[in-house]
N, C-alpha and C. Protein backbone atom coordinates (compact mmCIF):
# COMPACT_ATOMS: atom_id res chain seq x y z
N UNK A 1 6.69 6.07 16.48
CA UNK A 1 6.72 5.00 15.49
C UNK A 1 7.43 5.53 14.24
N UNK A 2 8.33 4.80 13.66
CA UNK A 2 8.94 5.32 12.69
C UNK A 2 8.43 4.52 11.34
N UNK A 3 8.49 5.51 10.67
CA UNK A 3 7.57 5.43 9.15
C UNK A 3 8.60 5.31 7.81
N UNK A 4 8.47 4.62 6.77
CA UNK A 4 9.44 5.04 6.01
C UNK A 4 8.53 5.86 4.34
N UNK A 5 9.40 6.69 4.37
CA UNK A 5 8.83 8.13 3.63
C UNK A 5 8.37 7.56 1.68
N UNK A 6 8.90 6.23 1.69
CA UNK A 6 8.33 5.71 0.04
C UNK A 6 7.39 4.88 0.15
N UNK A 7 6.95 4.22 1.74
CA UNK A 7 5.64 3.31 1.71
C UNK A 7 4.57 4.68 1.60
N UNK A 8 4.81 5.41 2.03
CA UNK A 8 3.82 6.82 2.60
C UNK A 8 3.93 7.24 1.15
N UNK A 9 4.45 7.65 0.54
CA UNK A 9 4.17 8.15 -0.72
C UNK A 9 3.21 7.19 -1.73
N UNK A 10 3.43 5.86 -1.99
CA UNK A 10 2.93 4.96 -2.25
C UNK A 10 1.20 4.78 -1.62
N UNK A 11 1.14 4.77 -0.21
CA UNK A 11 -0.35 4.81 0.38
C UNK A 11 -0.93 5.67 -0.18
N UNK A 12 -0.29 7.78 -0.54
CA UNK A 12 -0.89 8.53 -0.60
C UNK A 12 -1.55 8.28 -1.99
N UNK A 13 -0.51 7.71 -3.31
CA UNK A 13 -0.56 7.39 -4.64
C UNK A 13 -1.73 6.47 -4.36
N UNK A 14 -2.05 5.60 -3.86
CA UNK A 14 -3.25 5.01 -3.72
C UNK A 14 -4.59 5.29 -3.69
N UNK A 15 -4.50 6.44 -2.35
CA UNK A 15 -5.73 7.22 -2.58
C UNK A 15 -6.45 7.87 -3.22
N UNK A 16 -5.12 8.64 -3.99
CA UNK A 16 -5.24 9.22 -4.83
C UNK A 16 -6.14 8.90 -6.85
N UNK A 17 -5.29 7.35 -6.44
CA UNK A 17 -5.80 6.84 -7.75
C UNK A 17 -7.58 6.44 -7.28
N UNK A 18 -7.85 5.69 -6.54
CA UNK A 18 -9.36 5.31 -5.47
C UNK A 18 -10.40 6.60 -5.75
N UNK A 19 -9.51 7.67 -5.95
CA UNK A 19 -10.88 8.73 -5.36
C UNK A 19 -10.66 9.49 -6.89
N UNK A 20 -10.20 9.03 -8.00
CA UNK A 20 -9.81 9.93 -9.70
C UNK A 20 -10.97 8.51 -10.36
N UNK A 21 -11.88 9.66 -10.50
CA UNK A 21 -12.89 8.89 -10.96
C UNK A 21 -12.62 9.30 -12.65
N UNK A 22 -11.54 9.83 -13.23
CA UNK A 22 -11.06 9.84 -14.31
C UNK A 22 -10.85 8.73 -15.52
N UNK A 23 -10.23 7.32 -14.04
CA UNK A 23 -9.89 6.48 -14.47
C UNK A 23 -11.00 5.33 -14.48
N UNK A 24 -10.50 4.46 -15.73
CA UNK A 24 -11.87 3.40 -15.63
C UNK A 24 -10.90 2.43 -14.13
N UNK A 25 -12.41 1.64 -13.89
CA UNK A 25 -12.41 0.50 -13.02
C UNK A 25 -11.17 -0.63 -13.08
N UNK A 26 -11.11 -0.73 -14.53
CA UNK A 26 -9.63 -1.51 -14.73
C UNK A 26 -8.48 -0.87 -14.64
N UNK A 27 -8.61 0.29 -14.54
CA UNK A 27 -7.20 0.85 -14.80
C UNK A 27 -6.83 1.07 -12.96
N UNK A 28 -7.87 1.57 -12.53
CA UNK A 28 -7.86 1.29 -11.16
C UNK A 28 -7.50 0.47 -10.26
N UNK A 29 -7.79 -0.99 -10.58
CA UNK A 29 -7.40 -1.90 -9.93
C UNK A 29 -5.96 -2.24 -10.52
N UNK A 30 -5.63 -2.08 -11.72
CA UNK A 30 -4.06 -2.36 -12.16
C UNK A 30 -2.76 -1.16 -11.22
N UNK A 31 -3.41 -0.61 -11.43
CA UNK A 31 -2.53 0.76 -10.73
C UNK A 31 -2.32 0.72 -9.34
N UNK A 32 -3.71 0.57 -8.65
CA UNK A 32 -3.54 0.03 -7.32
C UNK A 32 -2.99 -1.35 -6.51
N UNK A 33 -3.12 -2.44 -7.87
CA UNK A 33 -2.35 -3.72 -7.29
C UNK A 33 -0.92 -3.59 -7.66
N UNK A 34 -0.62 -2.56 -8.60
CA UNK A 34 1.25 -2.53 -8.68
C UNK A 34 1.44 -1.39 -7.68
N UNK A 35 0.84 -0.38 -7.07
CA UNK A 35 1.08 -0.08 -6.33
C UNK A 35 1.91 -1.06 -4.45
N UNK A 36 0.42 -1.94 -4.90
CA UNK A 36 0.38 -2.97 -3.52
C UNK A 36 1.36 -3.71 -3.41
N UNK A 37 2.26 -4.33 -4.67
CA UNK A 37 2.88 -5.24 -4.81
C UNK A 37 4.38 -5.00 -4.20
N UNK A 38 4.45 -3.09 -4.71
CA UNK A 38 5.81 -2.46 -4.49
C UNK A 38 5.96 -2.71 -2.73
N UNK A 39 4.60 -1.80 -2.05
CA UNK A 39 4.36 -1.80 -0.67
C UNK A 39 5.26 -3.48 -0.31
N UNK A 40 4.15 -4.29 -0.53
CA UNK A 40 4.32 -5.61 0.02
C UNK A 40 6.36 -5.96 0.09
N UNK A 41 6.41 -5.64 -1.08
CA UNK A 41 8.02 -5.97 -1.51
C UNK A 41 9.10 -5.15 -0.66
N UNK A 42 8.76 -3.88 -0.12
CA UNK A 42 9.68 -2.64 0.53
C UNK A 42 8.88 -3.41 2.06
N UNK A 43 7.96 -3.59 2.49
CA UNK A 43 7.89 -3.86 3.74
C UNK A 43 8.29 -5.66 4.08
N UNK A 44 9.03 -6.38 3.10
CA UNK A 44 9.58 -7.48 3.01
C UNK A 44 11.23 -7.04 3.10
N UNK A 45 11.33 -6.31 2.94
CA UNK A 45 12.99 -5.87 2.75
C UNK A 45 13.48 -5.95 3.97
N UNK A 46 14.11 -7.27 4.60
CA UNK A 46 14.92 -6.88 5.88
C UNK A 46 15.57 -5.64 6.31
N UNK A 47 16.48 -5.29 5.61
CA UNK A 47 17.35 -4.06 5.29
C UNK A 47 16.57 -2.96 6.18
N UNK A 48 15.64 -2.82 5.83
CA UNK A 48 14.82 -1.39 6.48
C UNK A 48 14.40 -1.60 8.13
N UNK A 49 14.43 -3.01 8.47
CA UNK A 49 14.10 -3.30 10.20
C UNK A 49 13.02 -2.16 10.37
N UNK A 50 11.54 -2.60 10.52
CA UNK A 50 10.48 -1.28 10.78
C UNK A 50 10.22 -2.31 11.82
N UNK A 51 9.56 -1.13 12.65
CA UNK A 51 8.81 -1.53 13.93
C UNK A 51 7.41 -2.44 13.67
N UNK A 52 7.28 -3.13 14.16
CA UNK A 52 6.34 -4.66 13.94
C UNK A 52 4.52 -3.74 13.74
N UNK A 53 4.43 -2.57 14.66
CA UNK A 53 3.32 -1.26 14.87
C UNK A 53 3.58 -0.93 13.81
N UNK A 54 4.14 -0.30 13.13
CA UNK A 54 4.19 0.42 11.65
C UNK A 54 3.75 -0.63 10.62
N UNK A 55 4.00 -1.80 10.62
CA UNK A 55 3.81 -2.93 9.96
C UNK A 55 2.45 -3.16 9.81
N UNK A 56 1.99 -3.34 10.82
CA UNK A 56 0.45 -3.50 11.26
C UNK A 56 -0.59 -2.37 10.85
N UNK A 57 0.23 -1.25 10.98
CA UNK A 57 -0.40 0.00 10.15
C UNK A 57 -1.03 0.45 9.23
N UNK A 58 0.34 -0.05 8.10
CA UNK A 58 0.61 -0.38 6.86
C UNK A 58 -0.65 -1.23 6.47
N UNK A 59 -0.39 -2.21 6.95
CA UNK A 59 -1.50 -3.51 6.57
C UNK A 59 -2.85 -3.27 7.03
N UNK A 60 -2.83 -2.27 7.52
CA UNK A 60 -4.55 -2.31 8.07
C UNK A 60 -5.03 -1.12 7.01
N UNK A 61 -4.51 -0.39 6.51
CA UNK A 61 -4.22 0.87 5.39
C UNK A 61 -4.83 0.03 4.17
N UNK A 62 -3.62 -0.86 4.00
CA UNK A 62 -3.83 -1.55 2.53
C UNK A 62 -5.05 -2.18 2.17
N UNK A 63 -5.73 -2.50 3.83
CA UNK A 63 -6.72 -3.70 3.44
C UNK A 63 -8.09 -2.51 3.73
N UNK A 64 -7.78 -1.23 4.30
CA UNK A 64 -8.54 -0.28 3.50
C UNK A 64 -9.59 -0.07 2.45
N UNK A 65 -7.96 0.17 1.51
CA UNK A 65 -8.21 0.95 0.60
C UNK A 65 -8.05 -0.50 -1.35
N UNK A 66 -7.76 -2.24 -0.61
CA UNK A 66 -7.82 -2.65 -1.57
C UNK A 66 -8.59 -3.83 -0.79
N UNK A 67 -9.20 -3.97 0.47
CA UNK A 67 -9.78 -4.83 1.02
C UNK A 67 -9.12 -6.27 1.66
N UNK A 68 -9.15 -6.85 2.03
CA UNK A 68 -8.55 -8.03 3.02
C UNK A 68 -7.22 -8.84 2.08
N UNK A 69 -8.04 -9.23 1.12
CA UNK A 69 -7.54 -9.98 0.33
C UNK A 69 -5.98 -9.73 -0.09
N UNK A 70 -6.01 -8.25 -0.15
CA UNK A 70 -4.75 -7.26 -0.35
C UNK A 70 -3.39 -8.08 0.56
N UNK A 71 -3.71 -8.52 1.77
CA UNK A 71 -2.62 -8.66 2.72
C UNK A 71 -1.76 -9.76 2.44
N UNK A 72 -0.29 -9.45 2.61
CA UNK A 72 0.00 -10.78 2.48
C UNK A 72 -0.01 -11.92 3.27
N UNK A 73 0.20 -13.29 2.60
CA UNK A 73 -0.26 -14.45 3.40
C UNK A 73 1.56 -14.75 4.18
């Protein structure tokens, strides 16, 4: 399955922010929904043609780590 190496950086930036209990609750959810938004926008990009499995991946990741609602419609 082929992966592309800035959604993966982006997931990791996610976790990362989720588990930095540094940050308040708002800053958390801002960081993590512009995170989501980029994801959503790079896995909308025709240009990149990803495998429909990586897609599904992705989206099962997102709804993770920001819950269902996260996915797009």
């Amino acid at each position: 399955m082929r992966s592309d190496e800035q959604i993966e950086f982006w997931v990791a930036q996610m976790k990362g922010i989720d588990k930095d209990d540094s940050l308040s609750k708002e800053q958390k959810e801002s960081d993590l929904d512009d995170l989501k938004e980029q994801i959503k926008d790079r896995l909308g990009d025709s240009n990149l043609n990803f495998e429909d499995e990586y897609i599904v991946d992705v989206m099962g990741r997102l709804a993770d780590l920001r819950g269902l609602d996260s996915l797009p419609t």
